[in-house]
N, C-alpha and C. Protein backbone atom coordinates (compact mmCIF):
# COMPACT_ATOMS: atom_id res chain seq x y z
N UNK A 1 51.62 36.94 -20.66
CA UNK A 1 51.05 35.96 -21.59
C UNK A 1 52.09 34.88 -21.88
N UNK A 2 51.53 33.54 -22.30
CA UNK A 2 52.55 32.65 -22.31
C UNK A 2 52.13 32.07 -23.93
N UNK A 3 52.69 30.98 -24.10
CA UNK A 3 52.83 31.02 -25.86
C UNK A 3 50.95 29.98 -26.19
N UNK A 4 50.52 30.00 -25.22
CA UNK A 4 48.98 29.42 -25.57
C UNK A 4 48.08 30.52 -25.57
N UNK A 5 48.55 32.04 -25.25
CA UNK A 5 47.97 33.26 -25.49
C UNK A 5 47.05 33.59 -24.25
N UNK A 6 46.90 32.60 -23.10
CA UNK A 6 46.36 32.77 -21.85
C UNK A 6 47.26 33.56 -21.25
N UNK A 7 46.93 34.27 -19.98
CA UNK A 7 47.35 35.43 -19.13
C UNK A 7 47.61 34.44 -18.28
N UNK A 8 48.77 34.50 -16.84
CA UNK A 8 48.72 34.25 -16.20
C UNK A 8 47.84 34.24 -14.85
N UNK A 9 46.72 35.31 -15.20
CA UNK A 9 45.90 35.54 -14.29
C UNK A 9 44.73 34.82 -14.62
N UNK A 10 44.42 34.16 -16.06
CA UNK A 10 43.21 33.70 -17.00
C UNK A 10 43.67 32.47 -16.18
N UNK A 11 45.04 31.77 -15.98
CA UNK A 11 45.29 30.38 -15.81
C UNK A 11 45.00 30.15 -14.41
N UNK A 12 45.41 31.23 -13.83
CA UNK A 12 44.78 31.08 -12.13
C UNK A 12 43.64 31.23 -11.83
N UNK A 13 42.91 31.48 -12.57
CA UNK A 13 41.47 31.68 -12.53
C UNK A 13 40.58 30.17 -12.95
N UNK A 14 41.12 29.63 -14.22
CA UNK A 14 40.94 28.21 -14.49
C UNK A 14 40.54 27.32 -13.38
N UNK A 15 41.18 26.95 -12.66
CA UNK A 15 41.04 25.87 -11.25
C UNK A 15 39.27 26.02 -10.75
N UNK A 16 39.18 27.99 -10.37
CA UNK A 16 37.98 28.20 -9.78
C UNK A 16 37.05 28.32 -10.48
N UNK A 17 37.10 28.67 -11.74
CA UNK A 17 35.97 28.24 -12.65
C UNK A 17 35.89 26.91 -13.05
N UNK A 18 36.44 25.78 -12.99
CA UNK A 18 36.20 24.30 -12.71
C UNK A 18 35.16 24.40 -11.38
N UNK A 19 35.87 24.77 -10.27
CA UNK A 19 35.41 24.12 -9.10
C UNK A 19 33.30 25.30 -8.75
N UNK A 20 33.75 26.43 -9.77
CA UNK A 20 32.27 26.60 -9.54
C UNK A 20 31.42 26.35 -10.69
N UNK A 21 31.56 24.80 -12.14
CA UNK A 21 30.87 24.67 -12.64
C UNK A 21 30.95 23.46 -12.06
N UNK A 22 31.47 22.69 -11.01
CA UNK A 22 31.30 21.48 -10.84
C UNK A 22 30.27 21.45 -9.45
N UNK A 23 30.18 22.47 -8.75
CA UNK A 23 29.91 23.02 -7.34
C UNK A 23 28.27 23.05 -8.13
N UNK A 24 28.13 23.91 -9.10
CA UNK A 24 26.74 24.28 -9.55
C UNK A 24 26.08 22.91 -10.25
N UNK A 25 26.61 21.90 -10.80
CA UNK A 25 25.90 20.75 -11.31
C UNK A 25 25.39 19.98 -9.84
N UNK A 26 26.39 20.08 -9.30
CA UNK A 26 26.43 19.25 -8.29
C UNK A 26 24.95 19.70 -7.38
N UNK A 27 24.56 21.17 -7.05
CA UNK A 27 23.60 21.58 -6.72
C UNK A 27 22.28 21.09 -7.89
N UNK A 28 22.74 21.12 -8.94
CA UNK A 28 21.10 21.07 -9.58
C UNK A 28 20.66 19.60 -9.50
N UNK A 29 21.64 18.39 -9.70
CA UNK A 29 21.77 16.91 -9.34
C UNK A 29 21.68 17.04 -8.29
N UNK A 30 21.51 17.27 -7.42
CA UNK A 30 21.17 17.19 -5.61
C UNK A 30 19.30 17.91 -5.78
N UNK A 31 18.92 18.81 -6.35
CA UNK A 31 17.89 19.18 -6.51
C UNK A 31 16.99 18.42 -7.40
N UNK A 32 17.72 17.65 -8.62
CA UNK A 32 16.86 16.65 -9.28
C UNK A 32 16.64 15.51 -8.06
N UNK A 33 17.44 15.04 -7.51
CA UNK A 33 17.35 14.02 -6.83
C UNK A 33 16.29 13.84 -5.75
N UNK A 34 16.59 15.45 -5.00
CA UNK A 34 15.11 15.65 -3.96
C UNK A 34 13.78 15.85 -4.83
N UNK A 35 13.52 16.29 -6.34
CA UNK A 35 12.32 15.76 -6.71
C UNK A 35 12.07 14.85 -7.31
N UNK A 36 13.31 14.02 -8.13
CA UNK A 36 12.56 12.92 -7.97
C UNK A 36 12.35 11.68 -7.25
N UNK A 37 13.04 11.89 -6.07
CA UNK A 37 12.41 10.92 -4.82
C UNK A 37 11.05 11.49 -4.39
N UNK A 38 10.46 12.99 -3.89
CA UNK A 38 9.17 13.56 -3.53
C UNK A 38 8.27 13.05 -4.68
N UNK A 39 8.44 13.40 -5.88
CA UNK A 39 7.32 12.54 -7.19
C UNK A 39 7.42 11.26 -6.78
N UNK A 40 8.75 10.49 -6.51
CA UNK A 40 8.43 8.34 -6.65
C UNK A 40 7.46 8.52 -5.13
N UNK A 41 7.85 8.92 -4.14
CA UNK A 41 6.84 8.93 -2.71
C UNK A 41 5.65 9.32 -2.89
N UNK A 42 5.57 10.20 -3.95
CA UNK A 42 4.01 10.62 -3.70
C UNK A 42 3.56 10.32 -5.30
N UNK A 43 3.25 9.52 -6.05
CA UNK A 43 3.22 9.29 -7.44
C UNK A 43 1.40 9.43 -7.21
N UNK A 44 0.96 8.89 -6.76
CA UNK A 44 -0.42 9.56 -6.60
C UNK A 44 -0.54 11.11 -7.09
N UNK A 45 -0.27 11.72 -5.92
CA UNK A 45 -0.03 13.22 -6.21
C UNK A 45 0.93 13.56 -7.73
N UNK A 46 1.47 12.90 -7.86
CA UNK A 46 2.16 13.61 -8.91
C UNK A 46 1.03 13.07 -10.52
N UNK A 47 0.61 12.20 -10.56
CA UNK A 47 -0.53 11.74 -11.44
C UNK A 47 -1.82 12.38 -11.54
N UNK A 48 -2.15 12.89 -10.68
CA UNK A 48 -2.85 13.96 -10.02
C UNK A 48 -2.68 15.46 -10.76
N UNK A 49 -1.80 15.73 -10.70
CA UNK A 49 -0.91 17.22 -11.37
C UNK A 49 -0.70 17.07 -12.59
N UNK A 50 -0.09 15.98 -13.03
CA UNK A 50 -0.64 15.59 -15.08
C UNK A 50 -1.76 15.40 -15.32
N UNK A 51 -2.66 15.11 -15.06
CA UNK A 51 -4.42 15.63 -15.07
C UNK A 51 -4.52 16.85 -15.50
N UNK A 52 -3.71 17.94 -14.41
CA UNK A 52 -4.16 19.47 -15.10
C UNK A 52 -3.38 19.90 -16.08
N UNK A 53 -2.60 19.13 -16.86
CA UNK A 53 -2.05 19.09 -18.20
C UNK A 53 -2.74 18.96 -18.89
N UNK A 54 -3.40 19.76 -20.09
CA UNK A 54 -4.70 19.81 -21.23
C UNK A 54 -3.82 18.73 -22.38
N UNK A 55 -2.62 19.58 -22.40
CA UNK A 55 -1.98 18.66 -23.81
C UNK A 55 -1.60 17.56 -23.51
N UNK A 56 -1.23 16.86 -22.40
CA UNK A 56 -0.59 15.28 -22.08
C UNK A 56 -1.97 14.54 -22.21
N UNK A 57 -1.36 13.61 -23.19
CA UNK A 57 -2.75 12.58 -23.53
C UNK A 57 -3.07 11.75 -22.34
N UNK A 58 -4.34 10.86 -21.89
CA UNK A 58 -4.72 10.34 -20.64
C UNK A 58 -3.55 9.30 -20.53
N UNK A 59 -3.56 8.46 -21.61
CA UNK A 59 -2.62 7.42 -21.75
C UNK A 59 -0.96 7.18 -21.38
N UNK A 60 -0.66 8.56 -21.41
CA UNK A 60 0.54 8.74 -20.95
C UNK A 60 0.57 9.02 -19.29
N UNK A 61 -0.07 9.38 -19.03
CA UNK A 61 -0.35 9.55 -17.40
C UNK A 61 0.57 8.54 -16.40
N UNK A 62 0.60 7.21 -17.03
CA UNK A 62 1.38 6.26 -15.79
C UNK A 62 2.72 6.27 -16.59
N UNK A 63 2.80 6.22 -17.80
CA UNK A 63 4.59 6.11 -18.14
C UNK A 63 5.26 7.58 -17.73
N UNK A 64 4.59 8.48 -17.28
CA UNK A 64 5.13 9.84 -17.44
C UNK A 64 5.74 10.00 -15.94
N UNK A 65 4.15 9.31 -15.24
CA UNK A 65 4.44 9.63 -13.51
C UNK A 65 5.80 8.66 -12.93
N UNK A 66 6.17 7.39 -13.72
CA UNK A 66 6.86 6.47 -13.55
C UNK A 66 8.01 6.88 -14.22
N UNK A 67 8.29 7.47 -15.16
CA UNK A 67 9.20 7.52 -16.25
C UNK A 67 10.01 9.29 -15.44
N UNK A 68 9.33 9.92 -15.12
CA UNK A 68 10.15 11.50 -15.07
C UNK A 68 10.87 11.26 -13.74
N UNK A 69 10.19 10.91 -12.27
CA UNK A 69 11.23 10.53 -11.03
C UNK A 69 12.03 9.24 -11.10
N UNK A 70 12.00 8.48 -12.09
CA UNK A 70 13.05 7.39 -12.57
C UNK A 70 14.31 7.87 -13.03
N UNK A 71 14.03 8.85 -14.22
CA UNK A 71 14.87 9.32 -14.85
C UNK A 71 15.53 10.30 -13.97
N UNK A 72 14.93 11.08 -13.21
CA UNK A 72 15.72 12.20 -12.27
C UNK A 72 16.49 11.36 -11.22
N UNK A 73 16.20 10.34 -11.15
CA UNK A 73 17.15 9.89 -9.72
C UNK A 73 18.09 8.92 -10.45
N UNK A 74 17.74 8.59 -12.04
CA UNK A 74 18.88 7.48 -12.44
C UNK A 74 20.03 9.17 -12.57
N UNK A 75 19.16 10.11 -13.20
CA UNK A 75 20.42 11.13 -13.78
C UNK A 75 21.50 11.52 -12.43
N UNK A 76 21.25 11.51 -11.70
CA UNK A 76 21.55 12.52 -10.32
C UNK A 76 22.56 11.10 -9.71
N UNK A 77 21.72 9.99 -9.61
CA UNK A 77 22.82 9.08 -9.10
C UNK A 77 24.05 8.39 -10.18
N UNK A 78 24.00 8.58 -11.21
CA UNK A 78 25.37 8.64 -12.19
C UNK A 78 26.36 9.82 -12.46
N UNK A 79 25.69 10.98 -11.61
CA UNK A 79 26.65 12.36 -11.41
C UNK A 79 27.12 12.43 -10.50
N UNK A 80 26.75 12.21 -9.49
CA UNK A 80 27.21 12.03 -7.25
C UNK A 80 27.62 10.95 -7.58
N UNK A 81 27.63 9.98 -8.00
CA UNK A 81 28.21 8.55 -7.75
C UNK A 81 29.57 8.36 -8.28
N UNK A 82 29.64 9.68 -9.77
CA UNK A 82 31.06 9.54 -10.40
C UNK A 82 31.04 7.99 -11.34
N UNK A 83 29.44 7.61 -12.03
CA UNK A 83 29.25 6.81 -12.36
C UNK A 83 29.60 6.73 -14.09
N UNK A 84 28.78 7.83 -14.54
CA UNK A 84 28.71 8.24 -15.43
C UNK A 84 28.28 9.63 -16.10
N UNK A 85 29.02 10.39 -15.73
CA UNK A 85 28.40 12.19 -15.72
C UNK A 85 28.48 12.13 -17.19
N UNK A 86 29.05 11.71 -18.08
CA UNK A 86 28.41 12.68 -19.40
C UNK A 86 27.24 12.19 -19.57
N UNK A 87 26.86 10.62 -18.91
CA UNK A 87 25.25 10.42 -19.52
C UNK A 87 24.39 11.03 -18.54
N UNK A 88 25.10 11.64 -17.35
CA UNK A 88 24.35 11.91 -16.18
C UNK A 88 23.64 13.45 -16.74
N UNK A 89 24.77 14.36 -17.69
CA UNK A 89 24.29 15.75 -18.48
C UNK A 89 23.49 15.40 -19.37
N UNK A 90 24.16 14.24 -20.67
CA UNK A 90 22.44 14.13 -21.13
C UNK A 90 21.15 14.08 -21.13
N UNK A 91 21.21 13.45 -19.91
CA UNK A 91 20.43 13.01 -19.39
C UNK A 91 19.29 13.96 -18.91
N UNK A 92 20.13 14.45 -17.90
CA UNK A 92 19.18 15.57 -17.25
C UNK A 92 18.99 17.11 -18.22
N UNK A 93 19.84 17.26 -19.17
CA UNK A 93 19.64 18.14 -19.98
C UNK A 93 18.27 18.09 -21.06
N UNK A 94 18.37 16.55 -21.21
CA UNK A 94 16.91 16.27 -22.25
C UNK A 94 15.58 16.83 -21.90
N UNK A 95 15.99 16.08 -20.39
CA UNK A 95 14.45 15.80 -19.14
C UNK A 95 14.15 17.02 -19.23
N UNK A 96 15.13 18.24 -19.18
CA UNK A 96 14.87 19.46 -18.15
C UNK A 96 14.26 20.26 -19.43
N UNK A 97 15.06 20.21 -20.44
CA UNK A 97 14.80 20.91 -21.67
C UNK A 97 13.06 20.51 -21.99
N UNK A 98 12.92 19.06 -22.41
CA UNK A 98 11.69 18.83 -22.43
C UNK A 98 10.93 19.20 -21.82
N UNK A 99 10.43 19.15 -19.94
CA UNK A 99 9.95 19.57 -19.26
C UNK A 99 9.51 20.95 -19.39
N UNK A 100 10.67 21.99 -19.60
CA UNK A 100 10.20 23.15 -19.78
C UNK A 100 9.62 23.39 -21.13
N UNK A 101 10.03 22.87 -22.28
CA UNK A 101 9.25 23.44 -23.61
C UNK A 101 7.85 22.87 -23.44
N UNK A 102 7.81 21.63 -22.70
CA UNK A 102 6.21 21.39 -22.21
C UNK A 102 5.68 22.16 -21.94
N UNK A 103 6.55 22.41 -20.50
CA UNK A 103 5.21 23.77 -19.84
C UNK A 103 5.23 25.45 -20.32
N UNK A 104 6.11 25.49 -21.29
CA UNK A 104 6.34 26.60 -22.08
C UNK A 104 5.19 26.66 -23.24
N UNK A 105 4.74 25.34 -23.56
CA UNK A 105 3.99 25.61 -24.71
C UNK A 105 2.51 25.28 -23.98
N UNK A 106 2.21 24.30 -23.04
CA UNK A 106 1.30 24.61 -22.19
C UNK A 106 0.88 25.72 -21.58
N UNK A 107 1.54 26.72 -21.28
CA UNK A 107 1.61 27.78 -20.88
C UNK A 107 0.96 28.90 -21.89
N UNK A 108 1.16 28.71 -22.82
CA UNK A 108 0.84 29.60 -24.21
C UNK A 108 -0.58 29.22 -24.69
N UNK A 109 -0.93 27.85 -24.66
CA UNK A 109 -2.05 27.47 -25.51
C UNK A 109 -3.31 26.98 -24.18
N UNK A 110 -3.13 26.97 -23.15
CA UNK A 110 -3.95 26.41 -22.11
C UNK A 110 -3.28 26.75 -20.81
N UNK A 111 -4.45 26.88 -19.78
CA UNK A 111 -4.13 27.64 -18.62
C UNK A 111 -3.09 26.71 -17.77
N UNK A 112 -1.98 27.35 -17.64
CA UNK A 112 -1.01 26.49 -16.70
C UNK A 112 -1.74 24.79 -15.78
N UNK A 113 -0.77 24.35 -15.74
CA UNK A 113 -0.90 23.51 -15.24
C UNK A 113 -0.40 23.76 -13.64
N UNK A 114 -0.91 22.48 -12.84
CA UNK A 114 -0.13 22.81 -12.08
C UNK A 114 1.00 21.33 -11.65
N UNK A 115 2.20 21.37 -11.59
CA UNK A 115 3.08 20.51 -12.19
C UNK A 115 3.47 19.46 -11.07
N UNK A 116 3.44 19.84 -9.82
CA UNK A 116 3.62 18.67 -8.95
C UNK A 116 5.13 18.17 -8.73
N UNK A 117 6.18 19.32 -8.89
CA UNK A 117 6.98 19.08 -9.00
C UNK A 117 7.96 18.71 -7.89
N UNK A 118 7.71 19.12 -7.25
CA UNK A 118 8.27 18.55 -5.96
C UNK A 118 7.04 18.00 -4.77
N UNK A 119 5.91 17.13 -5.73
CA UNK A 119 5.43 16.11 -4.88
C UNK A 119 4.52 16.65 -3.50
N UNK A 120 4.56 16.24 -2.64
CA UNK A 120 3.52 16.55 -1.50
C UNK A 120 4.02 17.66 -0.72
N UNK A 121 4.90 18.00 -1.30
CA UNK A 121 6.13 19.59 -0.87
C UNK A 121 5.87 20.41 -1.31
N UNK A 122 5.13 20.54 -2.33
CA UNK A 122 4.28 21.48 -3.39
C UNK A 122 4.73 23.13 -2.50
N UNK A 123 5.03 24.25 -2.97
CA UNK A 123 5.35 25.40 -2.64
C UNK A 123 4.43 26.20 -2.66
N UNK A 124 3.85 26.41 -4.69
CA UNK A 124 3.43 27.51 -4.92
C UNK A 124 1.95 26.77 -4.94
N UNK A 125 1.03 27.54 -4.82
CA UNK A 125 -0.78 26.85 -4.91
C UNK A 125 -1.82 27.47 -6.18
N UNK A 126 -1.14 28.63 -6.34
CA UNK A 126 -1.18 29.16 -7.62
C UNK A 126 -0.45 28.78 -8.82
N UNK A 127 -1.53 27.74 -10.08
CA UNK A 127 -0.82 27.42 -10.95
C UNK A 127 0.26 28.55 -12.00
N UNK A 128 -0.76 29.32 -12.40
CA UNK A 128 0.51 30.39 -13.39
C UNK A 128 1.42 30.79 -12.41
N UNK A 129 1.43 31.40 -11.48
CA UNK A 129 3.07 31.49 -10.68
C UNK A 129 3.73 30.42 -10.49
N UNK A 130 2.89 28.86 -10.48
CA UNK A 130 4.30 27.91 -10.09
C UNK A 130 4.51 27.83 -11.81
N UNK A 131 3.89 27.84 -13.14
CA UNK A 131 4.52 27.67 -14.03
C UNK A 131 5.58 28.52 -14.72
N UNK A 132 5.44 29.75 -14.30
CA UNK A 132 6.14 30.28 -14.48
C UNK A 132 7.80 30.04 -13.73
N UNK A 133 7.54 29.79 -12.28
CA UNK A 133 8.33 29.80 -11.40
C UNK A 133 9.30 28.43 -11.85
N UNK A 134 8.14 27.30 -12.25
CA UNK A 134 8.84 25.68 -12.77
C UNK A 134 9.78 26.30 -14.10
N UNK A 135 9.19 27.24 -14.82
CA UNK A 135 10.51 27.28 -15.95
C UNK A 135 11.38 28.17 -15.65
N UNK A 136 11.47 28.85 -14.85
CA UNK A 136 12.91 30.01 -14.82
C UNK A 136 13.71 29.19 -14.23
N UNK A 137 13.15 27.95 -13.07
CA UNK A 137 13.76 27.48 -12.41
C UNK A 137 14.50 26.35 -13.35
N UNK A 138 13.65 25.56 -14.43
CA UNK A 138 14.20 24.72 -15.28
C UNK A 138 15.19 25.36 -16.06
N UNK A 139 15.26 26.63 -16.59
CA UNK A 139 16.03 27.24 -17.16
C UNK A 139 17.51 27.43 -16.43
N UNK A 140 17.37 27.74 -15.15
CA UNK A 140 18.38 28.33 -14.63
C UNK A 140 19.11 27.15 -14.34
N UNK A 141 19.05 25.73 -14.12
CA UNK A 141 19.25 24.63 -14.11
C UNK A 141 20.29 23.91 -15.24
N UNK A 142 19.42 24.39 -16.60
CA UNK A 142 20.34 24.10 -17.61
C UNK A 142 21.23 25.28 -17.80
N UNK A 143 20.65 26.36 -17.50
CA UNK A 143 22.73 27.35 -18.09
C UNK A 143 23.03 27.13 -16.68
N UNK A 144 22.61 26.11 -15.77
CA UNK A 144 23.78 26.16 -14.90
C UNK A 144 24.52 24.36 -15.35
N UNK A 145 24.40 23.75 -15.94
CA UNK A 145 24.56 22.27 -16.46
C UNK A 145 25.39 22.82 -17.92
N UNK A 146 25.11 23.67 -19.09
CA UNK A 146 25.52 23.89 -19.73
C UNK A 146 27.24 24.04 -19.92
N UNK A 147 27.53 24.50 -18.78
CA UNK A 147 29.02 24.89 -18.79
C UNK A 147 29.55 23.52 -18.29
N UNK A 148 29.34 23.13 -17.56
CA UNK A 148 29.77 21.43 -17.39
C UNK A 148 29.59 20.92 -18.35
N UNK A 149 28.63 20.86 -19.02
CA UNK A 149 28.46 19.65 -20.19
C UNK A 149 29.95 20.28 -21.14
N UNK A 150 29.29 21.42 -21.25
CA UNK A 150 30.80 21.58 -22.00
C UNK A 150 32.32 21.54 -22.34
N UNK A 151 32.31 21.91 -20.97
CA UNK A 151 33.92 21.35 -20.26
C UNK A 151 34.13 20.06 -20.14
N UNK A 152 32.94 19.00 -20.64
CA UNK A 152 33.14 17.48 -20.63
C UNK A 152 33.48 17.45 -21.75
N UNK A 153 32.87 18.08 -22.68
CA UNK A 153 33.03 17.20 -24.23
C UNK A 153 34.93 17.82 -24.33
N UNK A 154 35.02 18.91 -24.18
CA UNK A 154 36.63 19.68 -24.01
C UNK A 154 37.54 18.89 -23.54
N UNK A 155 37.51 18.67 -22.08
CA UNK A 155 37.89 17.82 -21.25
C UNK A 155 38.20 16.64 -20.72
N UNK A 156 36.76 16.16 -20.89
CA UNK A 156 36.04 14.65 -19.80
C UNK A 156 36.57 14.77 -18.51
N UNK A 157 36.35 15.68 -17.80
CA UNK A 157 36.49 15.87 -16.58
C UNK A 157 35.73 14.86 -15.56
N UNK A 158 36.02 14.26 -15.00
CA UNK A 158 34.83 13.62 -14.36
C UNK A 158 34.70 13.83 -13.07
């Protein structure tokens, strides 16, 4: 132990827990980015899939389809670019958080939607398995963003 109460083995360990919370943002910003380029290519289809949203009002339909693959590719290209990553975590932390308490509470009060989330790439064809599948996956996204964001405000690692 040295007089900051870290182990010498805690401090060698430091480096690789940097390099696998920066390794894991870096994956979920590479994954925002491939959907929201598949939603801007296929915005039809993705307007299409907010339809089977009971709670999204009609009206919101074009700022939503325009507004969610905007925001995923502004977030993703200010994190890869080394532009601006703490707004790049806000950012995508809001989207992702929102997104899922959407389909979390959609989920509860009306039969899944089906979300269109990756566009004309669509996986699952069954709505309750892809909603389910859209939030573990949104979840696992943010506690994987969480530890970065954190080590920014600590840090500002960039």
């Amino acid at each position: 132990m040295d007089d900051s109460g870290e182990s010498r083995v805690a401090k060698g360990l430091a480096p690789f827990g940097r390099a696998v919370v920066r390794i894991g943002a870096h994956a979920v910003f590479v994954m925002l980015l491939i959907a929201g380029f598949l939603k801007a290519i296929d915005l039809p289809g993705f307007m299409a899939g907010l339809q089977g949203w009971s709670l999204i009002p009609r009206w919101s339909y074009v700022p939503i389809a325009l507004g969610v693959p905007t925001l995923e590719i502004m977030a993703s290209a200010l994190w890869l670019l080394a532009i601006h990553r703490a707004w790049a975590l806000r950012l995508s932390l809001g989207l992702l958080t929102t997104m899922t308490l959407a389909l979390c509470v959609q989920y509860v009060m009306a039969p899944p939607p089906s979300c269109h989330c990756f566009g004309a790439l669509r996986v699952f064809e069954q709505s309750r398995l892809e909603a389910v599948w859209a939030a573990v996956r949104n979840l696992t996204m943010i506690a994987v963003l969480l530890p970065a964001f954190a080590r920014l405000r600590k840090e500002g690692f960039a």
